[in-house]
Protein backbone atom coordinates (compact mmCIF):
# COMPACT_ATOMS: atom_id res chain seq x y z
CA UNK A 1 21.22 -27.05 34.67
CA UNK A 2 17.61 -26.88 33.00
CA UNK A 3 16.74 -30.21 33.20
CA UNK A 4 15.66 -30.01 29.36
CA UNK A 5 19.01 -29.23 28.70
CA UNK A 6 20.97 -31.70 26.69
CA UNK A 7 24.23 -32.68 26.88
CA UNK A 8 25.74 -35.46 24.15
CA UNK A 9 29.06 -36.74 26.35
CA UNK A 10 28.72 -35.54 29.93
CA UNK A 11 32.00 -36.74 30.70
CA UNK A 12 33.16 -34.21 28.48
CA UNK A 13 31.80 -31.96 30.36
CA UNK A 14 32.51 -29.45 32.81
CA UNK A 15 31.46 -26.55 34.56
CA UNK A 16 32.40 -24.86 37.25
CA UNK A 17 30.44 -23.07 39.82
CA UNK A 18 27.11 -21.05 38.97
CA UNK A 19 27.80 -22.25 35.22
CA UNK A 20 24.31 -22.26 34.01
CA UNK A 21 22.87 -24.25 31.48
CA UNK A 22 19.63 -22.88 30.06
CA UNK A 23 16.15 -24.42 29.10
CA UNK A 24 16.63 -26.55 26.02
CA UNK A 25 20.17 -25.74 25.45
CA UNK A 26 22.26 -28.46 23.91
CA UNK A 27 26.00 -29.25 24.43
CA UNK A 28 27.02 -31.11 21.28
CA UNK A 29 30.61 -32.32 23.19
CA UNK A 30 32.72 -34.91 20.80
CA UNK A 31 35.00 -33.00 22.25
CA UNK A 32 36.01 -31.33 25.90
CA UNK A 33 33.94 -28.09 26.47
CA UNK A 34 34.25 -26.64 29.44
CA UNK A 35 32.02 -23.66 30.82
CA UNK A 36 34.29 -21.82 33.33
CA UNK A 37 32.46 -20.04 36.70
CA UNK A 38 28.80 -18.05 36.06
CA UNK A 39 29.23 -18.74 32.97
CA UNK A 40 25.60 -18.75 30.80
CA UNK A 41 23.93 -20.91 27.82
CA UNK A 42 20.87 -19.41 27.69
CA UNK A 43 17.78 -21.28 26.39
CA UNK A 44 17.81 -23.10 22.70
CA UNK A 45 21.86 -22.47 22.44
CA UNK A 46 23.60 -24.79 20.76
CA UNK A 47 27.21 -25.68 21.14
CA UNK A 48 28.11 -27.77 18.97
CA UNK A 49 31.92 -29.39 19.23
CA UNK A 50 32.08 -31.75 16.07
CA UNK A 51 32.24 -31.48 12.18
CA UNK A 52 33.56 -33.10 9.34
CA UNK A 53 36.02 -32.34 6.92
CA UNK A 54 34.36 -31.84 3.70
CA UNK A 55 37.57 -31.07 1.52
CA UNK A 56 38.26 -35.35 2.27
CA UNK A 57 35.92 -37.72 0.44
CA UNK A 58 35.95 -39.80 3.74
CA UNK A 59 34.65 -37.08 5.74
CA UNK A 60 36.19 -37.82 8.79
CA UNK A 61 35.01 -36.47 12.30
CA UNK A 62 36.85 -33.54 13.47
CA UNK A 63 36.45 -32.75 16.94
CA UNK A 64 37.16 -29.49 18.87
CA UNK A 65 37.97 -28.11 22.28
CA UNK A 66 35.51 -24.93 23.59
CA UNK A 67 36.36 -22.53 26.86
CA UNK A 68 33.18 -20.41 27.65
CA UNK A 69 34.51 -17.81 29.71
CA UNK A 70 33.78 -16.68 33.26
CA UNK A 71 30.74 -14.62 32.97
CA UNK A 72 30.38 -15.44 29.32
CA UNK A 73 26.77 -15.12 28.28
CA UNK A 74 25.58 -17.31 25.07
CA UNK A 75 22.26 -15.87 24.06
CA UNK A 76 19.07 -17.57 23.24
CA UNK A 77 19.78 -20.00 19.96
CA UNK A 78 23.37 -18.60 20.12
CA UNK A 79 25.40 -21.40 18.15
CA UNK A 80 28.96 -21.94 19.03
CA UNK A 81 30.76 -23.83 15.90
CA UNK A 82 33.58 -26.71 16.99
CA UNK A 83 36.69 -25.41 18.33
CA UNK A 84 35.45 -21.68 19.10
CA UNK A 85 36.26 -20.03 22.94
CA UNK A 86 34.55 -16.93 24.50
CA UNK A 87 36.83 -15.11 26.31
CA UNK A 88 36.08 -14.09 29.84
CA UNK A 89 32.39 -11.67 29.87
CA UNK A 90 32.17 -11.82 26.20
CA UNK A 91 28.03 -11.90 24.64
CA UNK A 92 26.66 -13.35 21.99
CA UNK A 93 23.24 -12.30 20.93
CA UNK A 94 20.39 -13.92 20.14
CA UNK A 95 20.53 -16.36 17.32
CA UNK A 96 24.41 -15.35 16.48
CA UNK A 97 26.46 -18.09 14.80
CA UNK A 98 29.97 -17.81 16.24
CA UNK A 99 33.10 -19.38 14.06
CA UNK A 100 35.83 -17.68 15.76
CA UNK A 101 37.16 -17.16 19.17
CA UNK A 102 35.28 -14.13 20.85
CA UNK A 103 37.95 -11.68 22.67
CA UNK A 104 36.90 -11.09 26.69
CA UNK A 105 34.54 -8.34 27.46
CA UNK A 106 33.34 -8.16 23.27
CA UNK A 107 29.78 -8.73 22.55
CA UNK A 108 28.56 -10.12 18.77
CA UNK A 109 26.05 -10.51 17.01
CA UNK A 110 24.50 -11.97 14.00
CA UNK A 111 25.64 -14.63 11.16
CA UNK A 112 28.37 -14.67 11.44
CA UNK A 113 29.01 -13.26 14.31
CA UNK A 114 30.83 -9.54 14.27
CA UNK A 115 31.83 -7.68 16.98
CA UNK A 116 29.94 -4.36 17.99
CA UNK A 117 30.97 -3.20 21.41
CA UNK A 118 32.80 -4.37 23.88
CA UNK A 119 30.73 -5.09 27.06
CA UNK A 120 31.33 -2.52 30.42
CA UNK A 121 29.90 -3.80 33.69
CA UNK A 122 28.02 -0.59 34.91
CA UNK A 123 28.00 0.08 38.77
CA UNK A 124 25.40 1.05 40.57
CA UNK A 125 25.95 4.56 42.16
């Protein structure tokens, strides 16, 4: 963890070994989010785990639950909406706004998000 990283609950919090949390990355946890092993937020991402419902007049606080995958890698200013997991080596790019779940070994990009590829790990020979 950056120690400009932010984090709004930290007992909401977990993550497991080599999880990284980037320079000025922000957890926004009403909710459980949970960052599974070498796992990466890269610097200015934002996840953000709360939002309201607008079709109420009340607007009342809805709260999500977020799984970052092993080996998951969250660009810089990536922005994870409430409720959405990666899956297990799944990217998002730079400055992506993610609103659904993210399939393992997919990479997106862009607002929203889309999928272009899916990520292979390349060997070295």
């Amino acid at each position: 963890m950056y120690p400009s990283s932010r984090i709004y609950a930290p007992f909401l919090l977990t993550l497991d070994d080599h999880a990284c949390l980037g320079p000025y990355s922000e957890v926004y946890n009403l909710g459980p989010v949970h960052l599974e092993a070498r796992s990466t937020l890269s610097q200015q991402a934002y996840i953000c785990n709360g939002t309201h419902d607008l079709e109420d007049p009340d607007q009342p606080l809805l709260v999500g639950e977020t799984k970052i995958g092993k080996e998951a890698f969250i660009g810089a200013r990536g922005f994870i909406m409430p409720g959405v997991s990666l899956g297990e080596g799944a990217v998002v790019g730079a400055c992506a706004v993610v609103t659904k779940d993210v399939a393992p070994w997919t990479v997106v990009v862009g607002n929203p998000a889309r999928v272009i590829k899916k990520r292979e790990i390349k060997m070295p020979k």
